[in-house]
Structure formats: structure tokens, C-alpha cells
N, C-alpha and C. Protein backbone atom coordinates (compact mmCIF):
# COMPACT_ATOMS: atom_id res chain seq x y z
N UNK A 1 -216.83 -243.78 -80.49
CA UNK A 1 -217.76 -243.89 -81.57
C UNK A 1 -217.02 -243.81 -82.90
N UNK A 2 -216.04 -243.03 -83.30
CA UNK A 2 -215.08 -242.53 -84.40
C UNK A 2 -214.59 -243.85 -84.84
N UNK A 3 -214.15 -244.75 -83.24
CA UNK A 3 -213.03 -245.56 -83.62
C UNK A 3 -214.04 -247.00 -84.30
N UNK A 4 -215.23 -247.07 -83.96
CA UNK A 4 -215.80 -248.05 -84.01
C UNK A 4 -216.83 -247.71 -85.41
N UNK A 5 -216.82 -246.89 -85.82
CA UNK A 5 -217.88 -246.20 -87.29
C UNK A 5 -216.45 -246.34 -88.33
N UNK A 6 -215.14 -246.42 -87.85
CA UNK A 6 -214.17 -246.69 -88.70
C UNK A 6 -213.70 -248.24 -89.32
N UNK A 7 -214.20 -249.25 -87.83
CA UNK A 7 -213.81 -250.50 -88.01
C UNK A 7 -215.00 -250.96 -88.19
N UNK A 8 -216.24 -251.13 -87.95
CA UNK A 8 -217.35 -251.58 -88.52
C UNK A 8 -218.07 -251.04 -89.66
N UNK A 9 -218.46 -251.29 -90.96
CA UNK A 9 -219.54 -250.91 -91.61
C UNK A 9 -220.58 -250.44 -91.42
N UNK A 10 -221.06 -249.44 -91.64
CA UNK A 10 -222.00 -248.26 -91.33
C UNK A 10 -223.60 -249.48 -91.07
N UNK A 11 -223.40 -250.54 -91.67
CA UNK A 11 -224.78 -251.77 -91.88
C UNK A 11 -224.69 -252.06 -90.69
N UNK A 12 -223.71 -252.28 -89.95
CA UNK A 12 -223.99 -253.06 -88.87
C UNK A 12 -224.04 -252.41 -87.46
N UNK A 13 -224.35 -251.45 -87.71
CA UNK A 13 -224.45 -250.27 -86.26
C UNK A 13 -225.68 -249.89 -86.31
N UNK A 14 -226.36 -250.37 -84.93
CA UNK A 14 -227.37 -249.40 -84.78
C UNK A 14 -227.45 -248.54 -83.53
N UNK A 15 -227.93 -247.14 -83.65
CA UNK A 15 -228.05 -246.61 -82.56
C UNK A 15 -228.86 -247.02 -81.49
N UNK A 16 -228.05 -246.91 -79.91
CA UNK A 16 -228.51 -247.49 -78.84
C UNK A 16 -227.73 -246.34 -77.20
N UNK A 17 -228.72 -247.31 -76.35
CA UNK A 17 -228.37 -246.30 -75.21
C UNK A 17 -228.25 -247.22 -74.20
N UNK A 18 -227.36 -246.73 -72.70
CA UNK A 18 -227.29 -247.57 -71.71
C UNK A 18 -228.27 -246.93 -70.71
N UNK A 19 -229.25 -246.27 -71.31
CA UNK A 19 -230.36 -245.59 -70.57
C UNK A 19 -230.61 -246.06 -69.85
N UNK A 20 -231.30 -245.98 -68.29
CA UNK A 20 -231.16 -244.30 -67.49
C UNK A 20 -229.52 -244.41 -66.76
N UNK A 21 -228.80 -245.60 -67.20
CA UNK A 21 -227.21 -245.16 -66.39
C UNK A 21 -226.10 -243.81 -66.62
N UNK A 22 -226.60 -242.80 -66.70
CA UNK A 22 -225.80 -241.53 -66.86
C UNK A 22 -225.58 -240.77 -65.61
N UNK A 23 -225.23 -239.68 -65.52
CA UNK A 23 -224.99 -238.83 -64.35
C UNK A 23 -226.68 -238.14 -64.15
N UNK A 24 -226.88 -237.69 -65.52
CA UNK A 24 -228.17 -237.14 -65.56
C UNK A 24 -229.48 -238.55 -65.18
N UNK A 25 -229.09 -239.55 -65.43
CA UNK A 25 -230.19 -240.40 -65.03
C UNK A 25 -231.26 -240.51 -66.43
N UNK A 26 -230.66 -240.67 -67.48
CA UNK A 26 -231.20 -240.87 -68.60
C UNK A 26 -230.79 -240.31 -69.93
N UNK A 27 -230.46 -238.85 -69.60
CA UNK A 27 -230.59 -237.96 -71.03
C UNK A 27 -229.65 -237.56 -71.76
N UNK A 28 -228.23 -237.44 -70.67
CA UNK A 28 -227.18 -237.41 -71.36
C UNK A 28 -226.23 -237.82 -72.06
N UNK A 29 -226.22 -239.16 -72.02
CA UNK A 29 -225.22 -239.97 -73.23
C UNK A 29 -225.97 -240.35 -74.05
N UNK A 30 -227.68 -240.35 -74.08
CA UNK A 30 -228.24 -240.40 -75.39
C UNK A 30 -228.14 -238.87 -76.41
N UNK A 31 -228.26 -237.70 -75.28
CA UNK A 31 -227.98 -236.53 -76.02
C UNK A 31 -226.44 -236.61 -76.47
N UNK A 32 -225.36 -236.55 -76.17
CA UNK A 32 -224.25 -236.63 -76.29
C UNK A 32 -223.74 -237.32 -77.76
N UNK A 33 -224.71 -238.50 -77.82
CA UNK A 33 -224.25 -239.89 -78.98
C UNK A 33 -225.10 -239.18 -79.56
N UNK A 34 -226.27 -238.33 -80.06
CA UNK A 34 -226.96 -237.75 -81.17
C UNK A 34 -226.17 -236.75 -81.60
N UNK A 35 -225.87 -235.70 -80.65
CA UNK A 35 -224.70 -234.92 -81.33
C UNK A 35 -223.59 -235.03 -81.77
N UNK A 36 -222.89 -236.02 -81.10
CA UNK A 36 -221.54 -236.42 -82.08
C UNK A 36 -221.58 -236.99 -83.14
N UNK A 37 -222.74 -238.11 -83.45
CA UNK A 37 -223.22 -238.60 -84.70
C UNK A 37 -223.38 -237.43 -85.61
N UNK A 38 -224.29 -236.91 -85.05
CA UNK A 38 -225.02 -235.52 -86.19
C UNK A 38 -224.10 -234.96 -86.51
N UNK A 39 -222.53 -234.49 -85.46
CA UNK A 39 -221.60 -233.67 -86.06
C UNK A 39 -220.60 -234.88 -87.02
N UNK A 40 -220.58 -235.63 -87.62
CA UNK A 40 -219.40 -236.50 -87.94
C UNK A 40 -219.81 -236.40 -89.33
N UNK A 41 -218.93 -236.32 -90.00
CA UNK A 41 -219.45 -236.22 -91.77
C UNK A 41 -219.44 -237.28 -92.54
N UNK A 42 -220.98 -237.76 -92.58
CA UNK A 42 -221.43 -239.06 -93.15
C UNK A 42 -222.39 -238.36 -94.20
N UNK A 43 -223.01 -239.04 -95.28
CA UNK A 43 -224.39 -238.82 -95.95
C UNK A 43 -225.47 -239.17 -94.89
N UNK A 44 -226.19 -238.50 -95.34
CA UNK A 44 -227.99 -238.41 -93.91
C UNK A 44 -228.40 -240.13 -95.06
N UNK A 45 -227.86 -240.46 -95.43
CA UNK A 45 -228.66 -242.06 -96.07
C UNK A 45 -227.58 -242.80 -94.43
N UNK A 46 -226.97 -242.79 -94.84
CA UNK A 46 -226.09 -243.49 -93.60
C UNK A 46 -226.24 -243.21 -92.03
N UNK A 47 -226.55 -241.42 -92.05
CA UNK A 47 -226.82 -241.74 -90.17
C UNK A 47 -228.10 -241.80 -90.37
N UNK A 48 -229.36 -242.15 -91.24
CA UNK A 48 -230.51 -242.39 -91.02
C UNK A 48 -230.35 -243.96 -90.80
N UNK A 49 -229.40 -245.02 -91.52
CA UNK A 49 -229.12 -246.24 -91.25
C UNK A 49 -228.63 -246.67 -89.86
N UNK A 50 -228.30 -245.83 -89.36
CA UNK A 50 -227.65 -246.22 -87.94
C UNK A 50 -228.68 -245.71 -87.03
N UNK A 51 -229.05 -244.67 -87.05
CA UNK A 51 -230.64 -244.68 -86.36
C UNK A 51 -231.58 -245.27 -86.12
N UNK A 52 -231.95 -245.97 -87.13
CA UNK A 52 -233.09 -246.69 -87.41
C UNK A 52 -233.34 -247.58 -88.54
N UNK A 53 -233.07 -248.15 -89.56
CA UNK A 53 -233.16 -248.48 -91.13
C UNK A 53 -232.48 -249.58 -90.64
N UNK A 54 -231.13 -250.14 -90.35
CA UNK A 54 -230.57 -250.87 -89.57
C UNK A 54 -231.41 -251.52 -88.51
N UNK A 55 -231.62 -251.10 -87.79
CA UNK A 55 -232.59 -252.07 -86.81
C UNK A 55 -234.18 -252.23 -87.39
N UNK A 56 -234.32 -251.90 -87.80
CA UNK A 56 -235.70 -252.25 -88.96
C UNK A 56 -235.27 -253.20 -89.90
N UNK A 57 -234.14 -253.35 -90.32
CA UNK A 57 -233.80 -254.41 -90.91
C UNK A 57 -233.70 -255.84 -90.16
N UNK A 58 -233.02 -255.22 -89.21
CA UNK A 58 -232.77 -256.36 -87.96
C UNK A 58 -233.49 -257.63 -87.64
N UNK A 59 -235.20 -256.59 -87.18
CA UNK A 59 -236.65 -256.80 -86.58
C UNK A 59 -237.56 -257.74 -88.16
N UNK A 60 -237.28 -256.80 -88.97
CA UNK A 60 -237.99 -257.15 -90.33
C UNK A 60 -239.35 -256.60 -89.45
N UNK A 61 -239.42 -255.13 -89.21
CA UNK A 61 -240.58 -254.19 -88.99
C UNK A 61 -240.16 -252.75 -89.45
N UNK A 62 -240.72 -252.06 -90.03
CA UNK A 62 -241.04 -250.92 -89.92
C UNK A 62 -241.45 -249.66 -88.79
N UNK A 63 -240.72 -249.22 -88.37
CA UNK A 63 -241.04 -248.08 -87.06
C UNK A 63 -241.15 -246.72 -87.44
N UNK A 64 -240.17 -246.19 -88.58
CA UNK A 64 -240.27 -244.90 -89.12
C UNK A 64 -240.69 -244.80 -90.36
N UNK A 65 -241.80 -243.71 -90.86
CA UNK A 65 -242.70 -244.00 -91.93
C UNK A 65 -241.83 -243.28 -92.90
């Protein structure tokens, strides 16, 4: 994730999952990729862009109010 938030622009990432392929069968590499995001020192304008704002751009919809 480090190496790829370094070589791509924060615009062109959006958060995603290979959900349910984990050990846990869903929960853990989506939990895993929220916490390492959350721990990495960005401005909350930027990991709110990779969350969601970014793929709302994508769609040209609105999902988070």
C-alpha cells in the first residue's frame, strides 16, 4: 500500500477489497487496509478521497452525505 500511495497520486486510488477471499472469509484484509490507511500520515481531506470522494467522482454519484 506505502509503495503504491507513493507512486500513484492520492486522485487516483480508491479504496477496495478482494472480499470474501481472506483467511477470515471476508473481514480481514478489509480490516487490515483500514488500519494501515488510518495509521499512515496523510490529511483526513486525502484518506477521505481514497475512501470514497474518488469513486464518487468516478460514478458521478454521491454515496456519502
Amino acid at each position: 500500500m506505502l509503495a503504491g500511495l507513493e507512486f500513484y497520486p492520492h486522485e487516483k486510488v480508491i479504496f477496495a477489497s478482494d472480499c470474501p477471499f481472506d483467511p477470515e472469509k471476508g473481514t480481514l484484509y478489509i480490516r487490515e487496509t483500514i488500519r494501515i490507511l488510518d495509521e499512515i500520515d496523510m490529511p483526513k481531506e486525502k484518506r477521505e478521497d481514497i475512501y470514497y470522494r474518488n469513486f464518487e467522482k468516478l460514478v458521478g454519484k454521491k454515496f456519502v452525505k
